[in-house]
Protein backbone atom coordinates (compact mmCIF):
# COMPACT_ATOMS: atom_id res chain seq x y z
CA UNK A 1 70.41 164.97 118.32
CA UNK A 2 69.51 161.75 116.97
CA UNK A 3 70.69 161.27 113.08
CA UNK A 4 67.62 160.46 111.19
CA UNK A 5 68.79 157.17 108.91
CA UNK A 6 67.63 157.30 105.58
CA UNK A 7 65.72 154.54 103.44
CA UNK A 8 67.74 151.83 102.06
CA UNK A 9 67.10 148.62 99.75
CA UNK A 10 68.24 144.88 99.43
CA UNK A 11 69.04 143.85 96.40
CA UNK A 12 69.37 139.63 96.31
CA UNK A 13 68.78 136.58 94.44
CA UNK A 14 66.86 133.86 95.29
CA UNK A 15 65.22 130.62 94.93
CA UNK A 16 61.13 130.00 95.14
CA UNK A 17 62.03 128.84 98.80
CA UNK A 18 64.66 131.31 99.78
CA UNK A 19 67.74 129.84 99.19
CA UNK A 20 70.81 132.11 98.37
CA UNK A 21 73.91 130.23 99.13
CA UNK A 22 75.61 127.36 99.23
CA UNK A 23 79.05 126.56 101.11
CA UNK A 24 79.99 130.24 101.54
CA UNK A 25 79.59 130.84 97.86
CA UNK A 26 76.38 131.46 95.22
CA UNK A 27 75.37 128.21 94.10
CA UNK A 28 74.62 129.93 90.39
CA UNK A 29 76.14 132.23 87.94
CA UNK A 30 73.66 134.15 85.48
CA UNK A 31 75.35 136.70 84.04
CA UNK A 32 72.45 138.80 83.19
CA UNK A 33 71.53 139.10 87.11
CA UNK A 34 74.79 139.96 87.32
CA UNK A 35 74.82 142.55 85.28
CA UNK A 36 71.38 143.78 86.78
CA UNK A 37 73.00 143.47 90.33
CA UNK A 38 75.81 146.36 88.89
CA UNK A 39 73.39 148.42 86.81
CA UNK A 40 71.08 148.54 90.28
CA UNK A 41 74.15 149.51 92.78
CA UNK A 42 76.28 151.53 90.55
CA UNK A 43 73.26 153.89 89.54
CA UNK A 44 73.54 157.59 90.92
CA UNK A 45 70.07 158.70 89.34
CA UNK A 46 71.19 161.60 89.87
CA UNK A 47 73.11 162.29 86.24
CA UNK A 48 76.39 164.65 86.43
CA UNK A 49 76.59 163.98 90.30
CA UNK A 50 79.96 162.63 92.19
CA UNK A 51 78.05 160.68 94.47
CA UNK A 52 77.93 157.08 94.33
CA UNK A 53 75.87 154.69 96.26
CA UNK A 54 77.11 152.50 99.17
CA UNK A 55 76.68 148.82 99.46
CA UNK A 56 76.54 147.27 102.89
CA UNK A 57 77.79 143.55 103.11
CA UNK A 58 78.51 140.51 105.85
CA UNK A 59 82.28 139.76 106.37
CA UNK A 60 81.44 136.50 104.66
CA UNK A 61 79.74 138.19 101.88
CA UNK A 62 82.68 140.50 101.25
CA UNK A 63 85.38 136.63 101.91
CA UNK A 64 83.19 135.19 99.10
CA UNK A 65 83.71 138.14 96.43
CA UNK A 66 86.91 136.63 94.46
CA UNK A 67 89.70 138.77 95.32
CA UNK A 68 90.89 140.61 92.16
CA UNK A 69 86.96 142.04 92.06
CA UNK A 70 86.57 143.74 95.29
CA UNK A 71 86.35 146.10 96.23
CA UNK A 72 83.16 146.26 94.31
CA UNK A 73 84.15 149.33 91.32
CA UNK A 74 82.48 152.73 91.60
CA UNK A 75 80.38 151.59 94.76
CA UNK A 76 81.46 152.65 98.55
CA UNK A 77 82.13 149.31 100.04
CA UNK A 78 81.07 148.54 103.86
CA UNK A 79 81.44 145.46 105.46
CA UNK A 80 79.57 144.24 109.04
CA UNK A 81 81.46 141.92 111.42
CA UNK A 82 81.38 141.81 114.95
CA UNK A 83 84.67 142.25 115.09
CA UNK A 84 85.71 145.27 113.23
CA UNK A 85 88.74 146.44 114.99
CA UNK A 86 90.15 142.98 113.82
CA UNK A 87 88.98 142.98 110.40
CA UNK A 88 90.07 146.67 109.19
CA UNK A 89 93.52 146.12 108.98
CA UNK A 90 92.90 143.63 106.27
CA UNK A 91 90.98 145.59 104.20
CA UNK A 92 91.61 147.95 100.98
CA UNK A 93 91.71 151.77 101.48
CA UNK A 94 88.65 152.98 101.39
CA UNK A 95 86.42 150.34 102.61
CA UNK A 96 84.51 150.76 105.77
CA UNK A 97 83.86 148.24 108.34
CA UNK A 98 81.29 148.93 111.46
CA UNK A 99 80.28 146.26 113.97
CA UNK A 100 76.41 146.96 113.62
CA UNK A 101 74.21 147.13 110.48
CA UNK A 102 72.70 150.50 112.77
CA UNK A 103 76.11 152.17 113.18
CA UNK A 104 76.94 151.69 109.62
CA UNK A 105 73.11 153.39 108.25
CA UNK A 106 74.32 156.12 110.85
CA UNK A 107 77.53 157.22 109.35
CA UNK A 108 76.31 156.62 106.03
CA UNK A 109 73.04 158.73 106.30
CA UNK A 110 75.20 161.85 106.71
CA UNK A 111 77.82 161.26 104.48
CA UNK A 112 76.87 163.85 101.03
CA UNK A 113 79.07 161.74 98.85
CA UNK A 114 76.31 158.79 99.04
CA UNK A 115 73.56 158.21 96.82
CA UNK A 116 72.27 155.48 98.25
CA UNK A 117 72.66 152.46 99.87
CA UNK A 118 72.08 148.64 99.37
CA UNK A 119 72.46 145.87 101.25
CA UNK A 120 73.56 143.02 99.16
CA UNK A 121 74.00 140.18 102.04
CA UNK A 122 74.01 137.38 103.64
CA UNK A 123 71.76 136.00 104.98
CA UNK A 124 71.97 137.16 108.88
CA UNK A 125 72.17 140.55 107.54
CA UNK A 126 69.32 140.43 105.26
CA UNK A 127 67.40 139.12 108.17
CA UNK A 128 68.48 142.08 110.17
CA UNK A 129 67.56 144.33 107.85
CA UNK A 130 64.28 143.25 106.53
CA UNK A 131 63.14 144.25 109.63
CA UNK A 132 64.52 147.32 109.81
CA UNK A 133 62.12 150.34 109.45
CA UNK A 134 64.23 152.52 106.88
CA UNK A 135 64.66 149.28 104.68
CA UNK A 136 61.87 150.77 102.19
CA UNK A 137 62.52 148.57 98.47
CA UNK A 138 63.79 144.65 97.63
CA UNK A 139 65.46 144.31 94.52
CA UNK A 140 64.48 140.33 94.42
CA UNK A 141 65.48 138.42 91.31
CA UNK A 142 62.83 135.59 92.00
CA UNK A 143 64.80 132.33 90.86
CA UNK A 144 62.12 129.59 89.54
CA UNK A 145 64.00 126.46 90.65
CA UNK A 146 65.07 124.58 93.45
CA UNK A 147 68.26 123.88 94.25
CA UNK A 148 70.01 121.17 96.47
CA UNK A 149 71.93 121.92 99.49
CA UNK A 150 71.66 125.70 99.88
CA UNK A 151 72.42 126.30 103.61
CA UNK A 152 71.70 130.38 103.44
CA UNK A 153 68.21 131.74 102.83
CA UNK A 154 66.46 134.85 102.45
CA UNK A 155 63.48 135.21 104.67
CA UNK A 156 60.02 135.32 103.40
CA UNK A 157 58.55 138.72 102.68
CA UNK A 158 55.48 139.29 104.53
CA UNK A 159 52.66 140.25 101.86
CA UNK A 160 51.32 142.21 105.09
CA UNK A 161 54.19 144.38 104.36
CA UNK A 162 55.62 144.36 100.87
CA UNK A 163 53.74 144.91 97.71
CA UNK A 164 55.38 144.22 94.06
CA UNK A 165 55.67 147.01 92.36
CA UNK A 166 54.73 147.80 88.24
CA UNK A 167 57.12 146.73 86.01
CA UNK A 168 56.84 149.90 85.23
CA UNK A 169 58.50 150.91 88.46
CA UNK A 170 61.07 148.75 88.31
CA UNK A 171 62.73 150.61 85.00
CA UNK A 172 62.23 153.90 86.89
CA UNK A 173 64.09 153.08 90.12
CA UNK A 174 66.74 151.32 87.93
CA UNK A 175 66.86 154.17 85.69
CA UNK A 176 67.62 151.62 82.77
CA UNK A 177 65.61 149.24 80.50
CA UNK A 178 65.04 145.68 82.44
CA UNK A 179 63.97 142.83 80.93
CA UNK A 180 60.13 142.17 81.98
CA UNK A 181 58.75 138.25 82.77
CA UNK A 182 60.55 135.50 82.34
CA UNK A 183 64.34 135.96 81.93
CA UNK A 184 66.22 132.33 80.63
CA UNK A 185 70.36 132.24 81.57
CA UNK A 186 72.62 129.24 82.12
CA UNK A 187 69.53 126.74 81.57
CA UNK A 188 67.93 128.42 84.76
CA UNK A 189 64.93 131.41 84.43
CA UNK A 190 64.42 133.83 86.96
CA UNK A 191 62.35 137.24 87.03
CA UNK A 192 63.58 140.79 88.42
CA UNK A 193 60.57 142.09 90.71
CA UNK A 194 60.97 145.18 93.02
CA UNK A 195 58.81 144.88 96.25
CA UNK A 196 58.07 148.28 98.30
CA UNK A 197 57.19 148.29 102.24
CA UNK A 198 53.45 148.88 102.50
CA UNK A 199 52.66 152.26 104.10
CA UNK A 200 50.29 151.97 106.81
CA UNK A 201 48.00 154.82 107.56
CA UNK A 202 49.66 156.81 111.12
C-alpha cells in the first residue's frame, strides 16, 4: 500500500527577483526573520504535545549552517544529497539523510513524533518541491531590495497557483503575533506573507 505523504511548507527568504544566496552562504542577516524562521519551524501547535516538526534541507544548506548551531534545536533535522550513504557517517545522531526529497516525505509522513515538516532549502530543492503536490503553504519573507551577485534563487510562484493569504492567517498558522507590513532590520525592509496552493475544483 502506497503511504499517503502529507502536506508540507517552505519557509524562505527572498529578494523581489528571487535571489536567496550568495557563494554558498545568505547574503543578509536580519535577525527578526531569523527569529520568525525559529518561531515558524519550532511551533508544535499542538500545545502539551512531544512532537516536533521536521525540517528538510540540501547538503549545502545543512554545510552552510555554522557548525556549533546545527543541528537546528528542537527541530528533526533531514538533509537531501544524492549521496547519502556517503554523507551519514558525518552527521550528528539523530539527523536523517535520504537521497530523494520523495523518500524523505515518505518516512516522515508516518513517523507520530512529527508535527510537521518544512523545507527550508536551497534552491534545487525548493525547485523540487514547489512542484510537488503535497507542498500546500510558503512561508516567503518578501525582501524589498536587490542585491548584487546572488547566484541561488527561488522560483517564481505562479499566481495560477498560490494565493496570499490574510494577515490574519499568517498569526494563526504561526500560532504567534507577527509583525504585519513593512518590517525595517539591518537598513534592509522585508514583509512576512504566507501564500497557500489554490484548490482547483476536481
Amino acid at each position: 500500500m502506497a503511504t499517503t505523504i502529507r502536506d508540507f511548507s517552505m519557509v524562505v527568504a527572498a529578494t523581489r527577483s528571487g535571489g536567496i544566496g550568495k557563494g554558498g552562504t545568505i547574503p543578509w542577516r536580519l535577525p527578526k526573520d531569523m527569529a520568525y524562521f525559529k518561531m515558524i519551524t519550532t511551533k508544535a501547535f499542538q500545545p502539551g504535545s512531544n512532537q516536533q516538526n521536521a525540517v528538510i534541507m540540501g547538503r549545502k544548506t545543512w554545510e552552510s549552517i555554522p557548525t556549533k548551531f546545527r543541528p537546528l534545536p528542537a527541530r528533526v533535522n533531514v538533509v537531501l544529497t544524492r549521496q547519502p550513504d556517503s554523507l551519514r557517517p558525518s552527521l550528528p545522531a539523530g539527523v536523517d539523510v535520504f537521497g530523494t526529497l520523495d523518500a524523505a516525505l515518505a518516512v516522515l509522513s508516518v513517523r507520530t513524533d512529527i508535527a510537521h515538516i518544512f523545507v527550508i532549502g536551497g534552491g534545487q530543492v525548493y525547485a523540487e518541491a514547489l512542484a510537488h503536490q503535497a507542498c500546500a503553504n510558503v512561508f516567503l519573507t518578501e525582501i524589498d531590495q536587490e542585491l548584487d551577485g546572488c547566484d541561488t534563487w527561488f522560483p517564481a510562484l505562479d499566481k495560477a497557483q498560490w494565493v496570499a493569504a490574510d494577515h490574519a492567517e499568517v498569526e494563526q498558522v504561526a500560532g504567534e503575533r507577527v509583525q504585519a507590513g513593512k518590517v525595517a532590520d539591518k537598513s534592509m525592509t522585508f514583509e512576512f506573507v504566507l501564500y497557500r496552493r489554490r484548490v482547483t475544483a476536481a
